[in-house]
PDB file of N, CA and C in Angstrom:
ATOM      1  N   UNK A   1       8.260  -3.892 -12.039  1.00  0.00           N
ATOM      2  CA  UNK A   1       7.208  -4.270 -11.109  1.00  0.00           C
ATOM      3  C   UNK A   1       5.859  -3.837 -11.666  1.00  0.00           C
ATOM      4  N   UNK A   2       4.952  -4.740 -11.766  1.00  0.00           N
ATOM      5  CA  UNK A   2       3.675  -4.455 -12.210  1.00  0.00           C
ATOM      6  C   UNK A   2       2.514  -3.637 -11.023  1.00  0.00           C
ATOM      7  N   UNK A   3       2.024  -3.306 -10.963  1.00  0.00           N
ATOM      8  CA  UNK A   3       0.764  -2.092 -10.312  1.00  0.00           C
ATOM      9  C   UNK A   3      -0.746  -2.711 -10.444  1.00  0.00           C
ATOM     10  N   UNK A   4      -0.670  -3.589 -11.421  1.00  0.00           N
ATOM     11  CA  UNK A   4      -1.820  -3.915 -11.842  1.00  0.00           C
ATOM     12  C   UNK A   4      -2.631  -4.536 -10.610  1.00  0.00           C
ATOM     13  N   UNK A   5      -4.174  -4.878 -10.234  1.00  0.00           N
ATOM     14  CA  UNK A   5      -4.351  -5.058  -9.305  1.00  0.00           C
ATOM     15  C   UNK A   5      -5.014  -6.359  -9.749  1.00  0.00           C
ATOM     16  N   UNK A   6      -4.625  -7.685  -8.668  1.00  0.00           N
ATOM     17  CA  UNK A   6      -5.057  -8.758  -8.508  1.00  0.00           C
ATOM     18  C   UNK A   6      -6.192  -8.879  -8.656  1.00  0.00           C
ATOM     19  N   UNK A   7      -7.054 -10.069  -9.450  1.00  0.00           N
ATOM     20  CA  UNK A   7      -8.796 -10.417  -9.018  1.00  0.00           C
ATOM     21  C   UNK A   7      -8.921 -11.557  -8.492  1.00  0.00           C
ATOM     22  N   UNK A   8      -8.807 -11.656  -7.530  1.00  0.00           N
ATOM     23  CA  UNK A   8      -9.190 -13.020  -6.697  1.00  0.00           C
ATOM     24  C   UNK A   8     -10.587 -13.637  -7.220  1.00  0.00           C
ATOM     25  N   UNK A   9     -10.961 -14.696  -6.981  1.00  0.00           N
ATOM     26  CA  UNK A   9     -12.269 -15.372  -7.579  1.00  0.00           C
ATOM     27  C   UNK A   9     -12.285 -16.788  -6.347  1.00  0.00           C
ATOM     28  N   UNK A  10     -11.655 -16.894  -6.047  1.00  0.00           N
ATOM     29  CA  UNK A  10     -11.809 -17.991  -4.697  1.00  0.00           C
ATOM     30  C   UNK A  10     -11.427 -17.688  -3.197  1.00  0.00           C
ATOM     31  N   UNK A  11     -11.848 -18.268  -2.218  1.00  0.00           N
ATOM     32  CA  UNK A  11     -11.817 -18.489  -0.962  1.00  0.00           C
ATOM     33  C   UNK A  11     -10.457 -18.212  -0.899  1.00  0.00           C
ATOM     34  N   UNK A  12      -9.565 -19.273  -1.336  1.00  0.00           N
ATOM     35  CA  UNK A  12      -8.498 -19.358  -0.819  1.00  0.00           C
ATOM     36  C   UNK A  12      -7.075 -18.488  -0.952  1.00  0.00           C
ATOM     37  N   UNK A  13      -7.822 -17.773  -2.489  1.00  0.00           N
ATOM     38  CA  UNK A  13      -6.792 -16.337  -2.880  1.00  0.00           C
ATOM     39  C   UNK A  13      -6.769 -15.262  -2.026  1.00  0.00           C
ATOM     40  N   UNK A  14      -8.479 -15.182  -1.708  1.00  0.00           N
ATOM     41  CA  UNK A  14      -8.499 -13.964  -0.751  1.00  0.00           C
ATOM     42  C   UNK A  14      -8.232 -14.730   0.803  1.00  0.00           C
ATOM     43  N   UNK A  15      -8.177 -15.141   1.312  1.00  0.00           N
ATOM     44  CA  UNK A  15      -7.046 -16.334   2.502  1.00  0.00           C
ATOM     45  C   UNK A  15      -6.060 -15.614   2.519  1.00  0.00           C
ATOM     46  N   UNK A  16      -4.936 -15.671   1.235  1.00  0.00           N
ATOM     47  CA  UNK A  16      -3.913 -15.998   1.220  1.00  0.00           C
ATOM     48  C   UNK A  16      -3.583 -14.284   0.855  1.00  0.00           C
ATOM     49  N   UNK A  17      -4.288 -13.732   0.597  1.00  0.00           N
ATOM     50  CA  UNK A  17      -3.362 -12.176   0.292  1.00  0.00           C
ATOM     51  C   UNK A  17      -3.629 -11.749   1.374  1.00  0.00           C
ATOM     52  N   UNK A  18      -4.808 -11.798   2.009  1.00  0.00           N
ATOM     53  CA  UNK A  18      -4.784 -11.504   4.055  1.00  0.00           C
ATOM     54  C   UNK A  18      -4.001 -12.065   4.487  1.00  0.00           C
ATOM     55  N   UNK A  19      -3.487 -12.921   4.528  1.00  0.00           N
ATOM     56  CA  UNK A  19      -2.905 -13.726   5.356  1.00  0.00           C
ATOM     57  C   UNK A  19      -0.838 -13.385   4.898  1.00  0.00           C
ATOM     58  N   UNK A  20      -0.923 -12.626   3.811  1.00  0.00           N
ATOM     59  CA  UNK A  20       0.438 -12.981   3.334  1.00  0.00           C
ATOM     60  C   UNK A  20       0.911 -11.503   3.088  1.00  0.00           C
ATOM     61  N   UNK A  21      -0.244 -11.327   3.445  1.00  0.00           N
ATOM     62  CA  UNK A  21       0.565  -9.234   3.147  1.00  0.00           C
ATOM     63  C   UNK A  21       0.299  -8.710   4.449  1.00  0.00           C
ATOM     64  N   UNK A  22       2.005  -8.581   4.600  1.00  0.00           N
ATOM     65  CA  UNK A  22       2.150  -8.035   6.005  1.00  0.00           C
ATOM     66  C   UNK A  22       3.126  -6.760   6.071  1.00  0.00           C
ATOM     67  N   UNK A  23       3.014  -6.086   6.974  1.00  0.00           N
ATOM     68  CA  UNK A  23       3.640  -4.553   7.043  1.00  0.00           C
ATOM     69  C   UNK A  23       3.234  -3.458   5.812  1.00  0.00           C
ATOM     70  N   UNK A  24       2.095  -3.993   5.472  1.00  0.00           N
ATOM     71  CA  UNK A  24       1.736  -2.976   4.563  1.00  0.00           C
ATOM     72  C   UNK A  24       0.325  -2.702   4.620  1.00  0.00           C
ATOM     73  N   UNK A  25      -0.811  -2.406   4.163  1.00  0.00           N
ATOM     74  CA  UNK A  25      -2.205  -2.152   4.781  1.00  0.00           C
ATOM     75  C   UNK A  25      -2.805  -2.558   3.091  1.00  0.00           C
ATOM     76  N   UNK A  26      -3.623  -3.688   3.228  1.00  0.00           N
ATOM     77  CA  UNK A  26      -4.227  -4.639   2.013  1.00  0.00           C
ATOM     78  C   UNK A  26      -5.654  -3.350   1.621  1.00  0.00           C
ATOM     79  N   UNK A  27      -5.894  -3.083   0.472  1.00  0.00           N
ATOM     80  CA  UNK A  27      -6.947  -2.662   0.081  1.00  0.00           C
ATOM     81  C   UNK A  27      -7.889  -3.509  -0.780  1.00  0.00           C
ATOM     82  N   UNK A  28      -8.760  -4.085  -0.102  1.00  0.00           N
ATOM     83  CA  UNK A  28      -9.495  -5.389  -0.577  1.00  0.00           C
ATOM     84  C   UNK A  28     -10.780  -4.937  -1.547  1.00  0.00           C
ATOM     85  N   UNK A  29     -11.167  -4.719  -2.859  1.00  0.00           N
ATOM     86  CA  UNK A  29     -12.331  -4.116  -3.282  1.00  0.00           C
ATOM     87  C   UNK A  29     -13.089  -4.859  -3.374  1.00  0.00           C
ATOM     88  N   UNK A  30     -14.042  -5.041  -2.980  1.00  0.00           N
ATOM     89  CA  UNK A  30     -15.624  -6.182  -3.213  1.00  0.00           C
ATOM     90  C   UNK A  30     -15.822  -5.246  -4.517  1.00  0.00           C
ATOM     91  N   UNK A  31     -16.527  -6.131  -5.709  1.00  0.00           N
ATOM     92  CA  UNK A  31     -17.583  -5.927  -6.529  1.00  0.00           C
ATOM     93  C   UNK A  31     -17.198  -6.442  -7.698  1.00  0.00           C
ATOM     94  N   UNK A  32     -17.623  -5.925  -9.118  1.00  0.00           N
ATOM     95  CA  UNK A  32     -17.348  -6.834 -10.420  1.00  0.00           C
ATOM     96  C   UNK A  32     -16.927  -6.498 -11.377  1.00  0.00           C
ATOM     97  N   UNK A  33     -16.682  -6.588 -11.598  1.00  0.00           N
ATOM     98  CA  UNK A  33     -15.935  -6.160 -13.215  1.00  0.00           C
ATOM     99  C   UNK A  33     -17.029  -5.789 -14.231  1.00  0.00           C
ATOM    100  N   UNK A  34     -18.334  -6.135 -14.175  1.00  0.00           N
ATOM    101  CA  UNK A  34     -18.960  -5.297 -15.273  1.00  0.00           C
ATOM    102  C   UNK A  34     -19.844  -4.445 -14.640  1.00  0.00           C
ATOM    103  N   UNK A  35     -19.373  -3.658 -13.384  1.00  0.00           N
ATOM    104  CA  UNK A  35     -20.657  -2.539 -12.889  1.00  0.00           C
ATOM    105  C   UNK A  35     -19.725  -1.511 -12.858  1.00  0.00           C
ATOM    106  N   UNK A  36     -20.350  -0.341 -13.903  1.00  0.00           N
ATOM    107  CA  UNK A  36     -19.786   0.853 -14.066  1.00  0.00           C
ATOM    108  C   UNK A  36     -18.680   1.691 -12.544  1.00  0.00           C
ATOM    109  N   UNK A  37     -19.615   1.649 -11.761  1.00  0.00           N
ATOM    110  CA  UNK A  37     -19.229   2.303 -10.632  1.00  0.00           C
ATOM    111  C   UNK A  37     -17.817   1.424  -9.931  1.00  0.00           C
ATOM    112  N   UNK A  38     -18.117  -0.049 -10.013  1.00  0.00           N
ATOM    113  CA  UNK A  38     -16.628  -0.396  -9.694  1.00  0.00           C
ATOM    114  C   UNK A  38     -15.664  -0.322 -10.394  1.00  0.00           C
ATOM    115  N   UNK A  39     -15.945  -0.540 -12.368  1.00  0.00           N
ATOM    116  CA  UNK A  39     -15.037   0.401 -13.112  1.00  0.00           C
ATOM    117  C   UNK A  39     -14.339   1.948 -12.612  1.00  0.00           C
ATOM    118  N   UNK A  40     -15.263   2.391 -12.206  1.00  0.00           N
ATOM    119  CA  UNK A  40     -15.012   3.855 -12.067  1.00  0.00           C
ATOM    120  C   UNK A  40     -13.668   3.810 -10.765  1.00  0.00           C
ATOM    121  N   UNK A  41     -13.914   3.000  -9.575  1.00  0.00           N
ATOM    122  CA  UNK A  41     -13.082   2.701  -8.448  1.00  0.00           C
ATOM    123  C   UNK A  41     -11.744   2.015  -8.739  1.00  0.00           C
ATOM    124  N   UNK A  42     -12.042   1.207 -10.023  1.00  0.00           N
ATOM    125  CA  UNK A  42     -11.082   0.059 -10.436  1.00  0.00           C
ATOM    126  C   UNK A  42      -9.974   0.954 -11.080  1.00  0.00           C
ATOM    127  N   UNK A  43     -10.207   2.075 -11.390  1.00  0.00           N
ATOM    128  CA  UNK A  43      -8.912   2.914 -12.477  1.00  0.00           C
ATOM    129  C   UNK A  43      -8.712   3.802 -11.644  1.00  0.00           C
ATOM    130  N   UNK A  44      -9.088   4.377 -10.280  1.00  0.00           N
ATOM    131  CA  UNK A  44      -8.554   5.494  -9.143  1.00  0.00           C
ATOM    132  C   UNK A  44      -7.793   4.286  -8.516  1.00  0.00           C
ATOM    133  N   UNK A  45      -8.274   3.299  -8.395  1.00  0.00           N
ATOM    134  CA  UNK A  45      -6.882   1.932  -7.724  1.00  0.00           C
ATOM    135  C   UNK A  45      -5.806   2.055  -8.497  1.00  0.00           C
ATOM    136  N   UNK A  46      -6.204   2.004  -9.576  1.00  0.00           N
ATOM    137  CA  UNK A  46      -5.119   1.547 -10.393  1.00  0.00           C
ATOM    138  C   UNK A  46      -3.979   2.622 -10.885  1.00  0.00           C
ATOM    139  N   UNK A  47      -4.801   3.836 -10.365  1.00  0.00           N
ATOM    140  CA  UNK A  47      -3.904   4.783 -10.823  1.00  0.00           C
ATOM    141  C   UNK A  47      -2.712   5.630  -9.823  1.00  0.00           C
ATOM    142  N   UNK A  48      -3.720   5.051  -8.352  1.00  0.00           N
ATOM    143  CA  UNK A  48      -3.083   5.110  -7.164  1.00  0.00           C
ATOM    144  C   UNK A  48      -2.051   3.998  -6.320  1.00  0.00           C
ATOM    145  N   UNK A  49      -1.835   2.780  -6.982  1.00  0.00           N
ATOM    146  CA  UNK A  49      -1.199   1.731  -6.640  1.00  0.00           C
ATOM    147  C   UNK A  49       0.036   2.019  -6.411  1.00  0.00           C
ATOM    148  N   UNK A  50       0.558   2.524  -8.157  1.00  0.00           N
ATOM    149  CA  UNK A  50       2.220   3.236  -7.488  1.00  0.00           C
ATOM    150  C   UNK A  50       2.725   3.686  -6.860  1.00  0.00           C
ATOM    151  N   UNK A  51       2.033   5.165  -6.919  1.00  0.00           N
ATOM    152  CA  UNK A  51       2.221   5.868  -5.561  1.00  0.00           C
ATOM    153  C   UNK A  51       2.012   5.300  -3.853  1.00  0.00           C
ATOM    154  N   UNK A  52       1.505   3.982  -3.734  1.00  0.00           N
ATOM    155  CA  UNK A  52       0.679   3.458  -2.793  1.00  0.00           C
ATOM    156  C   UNK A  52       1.268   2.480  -2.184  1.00  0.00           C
ATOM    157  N   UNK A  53       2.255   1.483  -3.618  1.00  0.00           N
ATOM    158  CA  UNK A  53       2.895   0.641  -3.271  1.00  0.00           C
ATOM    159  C   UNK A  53       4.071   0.526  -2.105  1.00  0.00           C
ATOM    160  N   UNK A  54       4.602   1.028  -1.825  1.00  0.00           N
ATOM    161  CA  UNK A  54       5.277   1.301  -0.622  1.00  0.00           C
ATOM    162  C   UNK A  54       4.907   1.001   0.645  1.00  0.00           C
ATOM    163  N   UNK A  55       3.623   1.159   1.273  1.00  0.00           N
ATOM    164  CA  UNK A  55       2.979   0.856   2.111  1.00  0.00           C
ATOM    165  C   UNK A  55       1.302   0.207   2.173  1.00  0.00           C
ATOM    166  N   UNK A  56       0.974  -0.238   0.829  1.00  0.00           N
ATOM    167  CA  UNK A  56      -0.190  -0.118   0.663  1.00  0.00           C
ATOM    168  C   UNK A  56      -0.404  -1.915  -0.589  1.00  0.00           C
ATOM    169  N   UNK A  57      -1.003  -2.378  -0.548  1.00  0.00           N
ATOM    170  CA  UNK A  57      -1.231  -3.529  -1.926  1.00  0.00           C
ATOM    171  C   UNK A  57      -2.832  -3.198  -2.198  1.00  0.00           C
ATOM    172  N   UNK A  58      -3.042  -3.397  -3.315  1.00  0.00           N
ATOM    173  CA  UNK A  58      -4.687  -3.074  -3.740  1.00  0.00           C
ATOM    174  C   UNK A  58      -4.819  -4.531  -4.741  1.00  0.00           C
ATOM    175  N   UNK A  59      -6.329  -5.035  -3.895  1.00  0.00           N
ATOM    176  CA  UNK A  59      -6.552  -6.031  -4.947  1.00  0.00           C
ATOM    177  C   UNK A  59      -7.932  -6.263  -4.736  1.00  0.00           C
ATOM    178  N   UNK A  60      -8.286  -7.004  -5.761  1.00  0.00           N
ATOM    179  CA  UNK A  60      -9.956  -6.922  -6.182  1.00  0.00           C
ATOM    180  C   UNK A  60     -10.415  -8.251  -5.755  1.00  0.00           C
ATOM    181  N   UNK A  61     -11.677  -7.947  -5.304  1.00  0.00           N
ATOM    182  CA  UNK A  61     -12.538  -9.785  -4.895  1.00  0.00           C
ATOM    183  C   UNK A  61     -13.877  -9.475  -5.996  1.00  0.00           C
ATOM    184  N   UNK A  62     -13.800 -10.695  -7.261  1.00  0.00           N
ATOM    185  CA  UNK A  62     -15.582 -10.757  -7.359  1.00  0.00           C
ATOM    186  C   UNK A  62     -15.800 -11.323  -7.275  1.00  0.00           C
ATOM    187  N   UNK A  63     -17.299 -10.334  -6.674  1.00  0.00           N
ATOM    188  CA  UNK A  63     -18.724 -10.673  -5.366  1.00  0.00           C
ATOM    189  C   UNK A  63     -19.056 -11.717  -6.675  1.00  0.00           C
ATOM    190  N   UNK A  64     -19.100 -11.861  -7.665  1.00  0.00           N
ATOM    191  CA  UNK A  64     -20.103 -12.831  -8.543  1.00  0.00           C
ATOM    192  C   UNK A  64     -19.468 -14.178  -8.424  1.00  0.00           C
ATOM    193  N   UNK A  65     -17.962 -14.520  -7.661  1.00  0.00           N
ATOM    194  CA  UNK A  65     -17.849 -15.987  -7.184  1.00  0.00           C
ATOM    195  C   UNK A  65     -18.367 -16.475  -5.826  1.00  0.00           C
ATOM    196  N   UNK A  66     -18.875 -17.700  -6.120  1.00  0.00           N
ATOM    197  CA  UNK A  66     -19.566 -18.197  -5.032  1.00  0.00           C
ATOM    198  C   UNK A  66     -18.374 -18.533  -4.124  1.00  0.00           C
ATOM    199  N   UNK A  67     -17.217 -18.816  -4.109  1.00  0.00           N
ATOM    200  CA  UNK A  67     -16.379 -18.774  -3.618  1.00  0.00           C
ATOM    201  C   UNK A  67     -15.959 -18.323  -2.425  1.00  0.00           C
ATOM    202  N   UNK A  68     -16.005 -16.542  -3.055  1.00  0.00           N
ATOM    203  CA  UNK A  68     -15.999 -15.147  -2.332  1.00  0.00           C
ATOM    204  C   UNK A  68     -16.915 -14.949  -1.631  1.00  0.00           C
ATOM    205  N   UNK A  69     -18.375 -15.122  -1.952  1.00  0.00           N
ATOM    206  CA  UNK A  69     -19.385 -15.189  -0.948  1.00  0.00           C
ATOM    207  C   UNK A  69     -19.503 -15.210   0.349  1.00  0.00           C
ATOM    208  N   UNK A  70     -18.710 -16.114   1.298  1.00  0.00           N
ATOM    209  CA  UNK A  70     -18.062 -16.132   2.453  1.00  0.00           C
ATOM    210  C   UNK A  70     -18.171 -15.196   3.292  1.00  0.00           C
ATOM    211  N   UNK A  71     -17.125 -14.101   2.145  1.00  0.00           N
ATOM    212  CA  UNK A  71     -16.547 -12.670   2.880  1.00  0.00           C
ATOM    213  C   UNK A  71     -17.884 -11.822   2.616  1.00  0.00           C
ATOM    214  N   UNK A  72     -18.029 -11.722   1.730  1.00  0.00           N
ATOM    215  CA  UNK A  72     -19.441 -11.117   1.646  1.00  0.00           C
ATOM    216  C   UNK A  72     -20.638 -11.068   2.662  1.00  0.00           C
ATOM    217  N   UNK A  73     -20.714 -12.042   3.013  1.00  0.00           N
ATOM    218  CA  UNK A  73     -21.689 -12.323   3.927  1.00  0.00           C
ATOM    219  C   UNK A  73     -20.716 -12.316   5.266  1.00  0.00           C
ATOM    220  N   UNK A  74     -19.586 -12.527   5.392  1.00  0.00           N
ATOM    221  CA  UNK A  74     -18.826 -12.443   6.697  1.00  0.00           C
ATOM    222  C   UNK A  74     -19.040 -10.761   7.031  1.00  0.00           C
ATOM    223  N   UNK A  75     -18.443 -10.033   6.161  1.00  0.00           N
ATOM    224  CA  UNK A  75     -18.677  -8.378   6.614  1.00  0.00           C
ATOM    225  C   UNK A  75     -19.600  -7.735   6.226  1.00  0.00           C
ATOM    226  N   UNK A  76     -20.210  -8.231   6.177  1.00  0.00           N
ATOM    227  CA  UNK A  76     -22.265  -7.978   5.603  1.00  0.00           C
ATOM    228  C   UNK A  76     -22.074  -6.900   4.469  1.00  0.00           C
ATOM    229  N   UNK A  77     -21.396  -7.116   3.374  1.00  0.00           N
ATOM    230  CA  UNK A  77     -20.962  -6.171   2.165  1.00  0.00           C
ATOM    231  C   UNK A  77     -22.665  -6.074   1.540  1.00  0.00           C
ATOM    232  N   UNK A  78     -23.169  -4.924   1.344  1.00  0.00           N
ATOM    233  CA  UNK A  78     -23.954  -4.920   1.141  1.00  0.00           C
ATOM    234  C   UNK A  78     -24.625  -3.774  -0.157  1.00  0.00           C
ATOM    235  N   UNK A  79     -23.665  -2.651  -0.092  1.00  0.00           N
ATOM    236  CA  UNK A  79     -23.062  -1.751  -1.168  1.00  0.00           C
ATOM    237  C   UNK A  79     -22.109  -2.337  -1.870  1.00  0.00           C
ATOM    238  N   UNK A  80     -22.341  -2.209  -3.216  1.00  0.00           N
ATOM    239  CA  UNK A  80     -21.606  -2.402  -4.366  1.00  0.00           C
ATOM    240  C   UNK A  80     -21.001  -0.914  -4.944  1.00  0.00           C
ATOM    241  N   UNK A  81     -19.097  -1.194  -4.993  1.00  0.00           N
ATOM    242  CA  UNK A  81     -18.118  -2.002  -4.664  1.00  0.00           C
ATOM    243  C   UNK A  81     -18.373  -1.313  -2.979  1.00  0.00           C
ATOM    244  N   UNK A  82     -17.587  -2.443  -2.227  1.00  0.00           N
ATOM    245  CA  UNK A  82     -17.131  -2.199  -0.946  1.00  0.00           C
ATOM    246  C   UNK A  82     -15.508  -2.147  -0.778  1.00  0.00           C
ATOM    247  N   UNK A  83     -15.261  -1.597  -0.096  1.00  0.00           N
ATOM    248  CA  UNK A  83     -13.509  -1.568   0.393  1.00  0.00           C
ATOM    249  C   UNK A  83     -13.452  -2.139   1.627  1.00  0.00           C
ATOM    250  N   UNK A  84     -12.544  -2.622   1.893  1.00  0.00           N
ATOM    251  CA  UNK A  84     -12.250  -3.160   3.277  1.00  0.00           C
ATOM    252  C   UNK A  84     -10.829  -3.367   3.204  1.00  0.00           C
ATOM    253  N   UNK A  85     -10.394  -2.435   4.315  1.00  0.00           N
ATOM    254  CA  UNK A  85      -8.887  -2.998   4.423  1.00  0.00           C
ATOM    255  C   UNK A  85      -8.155  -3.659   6.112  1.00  0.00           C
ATOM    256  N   UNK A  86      -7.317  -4.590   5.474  1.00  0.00           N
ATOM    257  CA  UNK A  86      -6.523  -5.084   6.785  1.00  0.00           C
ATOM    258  C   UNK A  86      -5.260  -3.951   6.592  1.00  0.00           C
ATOM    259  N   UNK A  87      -4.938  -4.797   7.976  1.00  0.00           N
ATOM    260  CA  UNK A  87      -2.983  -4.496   8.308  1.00  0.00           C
ATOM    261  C   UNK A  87      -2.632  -6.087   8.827  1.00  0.00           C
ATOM    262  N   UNK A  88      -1.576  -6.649   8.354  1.00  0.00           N
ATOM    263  CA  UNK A  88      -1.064  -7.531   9.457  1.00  0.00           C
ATOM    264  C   UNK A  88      -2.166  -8.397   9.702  1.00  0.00           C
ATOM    265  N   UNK A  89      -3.181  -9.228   8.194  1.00  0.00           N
ATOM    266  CA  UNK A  89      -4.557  -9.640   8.467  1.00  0.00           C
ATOM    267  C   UNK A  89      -5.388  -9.129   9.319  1.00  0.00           C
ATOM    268  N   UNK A  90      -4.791  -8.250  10.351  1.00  0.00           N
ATOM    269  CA  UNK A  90      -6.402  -7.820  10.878  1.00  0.00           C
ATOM    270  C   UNK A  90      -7.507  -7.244  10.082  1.00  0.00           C
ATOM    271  N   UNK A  91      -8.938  -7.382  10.395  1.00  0.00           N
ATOM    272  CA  UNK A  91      -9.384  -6.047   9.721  1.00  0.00           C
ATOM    273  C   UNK A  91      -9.290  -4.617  10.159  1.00  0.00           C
ATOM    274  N   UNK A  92      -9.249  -3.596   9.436  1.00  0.00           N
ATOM    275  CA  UNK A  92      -9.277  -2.538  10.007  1.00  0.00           C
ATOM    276  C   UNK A  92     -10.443  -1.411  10.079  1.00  0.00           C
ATOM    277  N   UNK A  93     -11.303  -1.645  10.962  1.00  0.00           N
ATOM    278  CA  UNK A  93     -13.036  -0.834  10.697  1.00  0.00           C
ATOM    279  C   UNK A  93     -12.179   0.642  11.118  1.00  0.00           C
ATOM    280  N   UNK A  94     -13.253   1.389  10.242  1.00  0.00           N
ATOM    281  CA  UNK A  94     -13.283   2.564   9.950  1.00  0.00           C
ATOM    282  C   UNK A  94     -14.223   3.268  10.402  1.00  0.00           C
ATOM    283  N   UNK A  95     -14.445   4.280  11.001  1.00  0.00           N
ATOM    284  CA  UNK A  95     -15.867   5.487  10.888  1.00  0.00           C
ATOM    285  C   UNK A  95     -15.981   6.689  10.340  1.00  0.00           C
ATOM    286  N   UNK A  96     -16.975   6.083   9.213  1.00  0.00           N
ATOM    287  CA  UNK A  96     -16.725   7.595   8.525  1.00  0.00           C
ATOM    288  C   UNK A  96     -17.206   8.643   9.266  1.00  0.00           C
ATOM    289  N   UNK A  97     -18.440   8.666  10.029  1.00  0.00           N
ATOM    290  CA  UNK A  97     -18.762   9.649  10.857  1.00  0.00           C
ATOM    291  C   UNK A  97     -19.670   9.923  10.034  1.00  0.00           C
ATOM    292  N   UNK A  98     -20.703   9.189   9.593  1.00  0.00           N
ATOM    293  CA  UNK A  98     -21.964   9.258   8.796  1.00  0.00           C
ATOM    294  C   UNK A  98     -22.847   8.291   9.868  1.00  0.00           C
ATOM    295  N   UNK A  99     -24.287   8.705  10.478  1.00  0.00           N
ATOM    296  CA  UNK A  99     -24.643   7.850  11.561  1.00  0.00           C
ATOM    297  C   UNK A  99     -25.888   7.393  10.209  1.00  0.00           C
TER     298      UNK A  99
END
């Protein structure tokens, strides 16, 4: 079984891994493949997947397809990378408890 984490680039990939990963909690990363800092996020995913896989799928959206844009502007992603995770397609908002 591979760990490696998906890069979606269209509408309909990121659709379909919300929509198709169920009983487990989706870790969706907004951002790109050539900005250091989502590098930096992209190898703590990747290094945490295994251990993760059990209850958890991690996969990447890049913000640089117009595609993806959508979501971007759907959850007003506005920090580069962003996380967002479902369960069961819902989304699941978070508070960090930073006002």
């Amino acid at each position: 079984m591979s760990y490696t984490e998906e890069t979606l680039t269209e509408k309909r990939e990121v659709n379909s891994i919300i929509r198709d990963t169920l009983d487990k909690v989706l870790v969706l990363r907004f951002g790109r493949s050539s900005d250091p800092v989502c590098l930096q996020l992209d190898d703590i995913l990747a290094k945490s997947a295994r251990d993760v896989s059990k209850f958890a799928r991690v996969a990447l959206a890049d913000i640089d397809s117009e595609d993806v844009q959508v979501y971007v502007k759907y959850f007003d992603i506005t920090l580069i990378p962003s996380t967002i995770f479902f369960f069961n397609a819902h989304h699941m908002k978070m508070d960090s408890g930073y006002v």
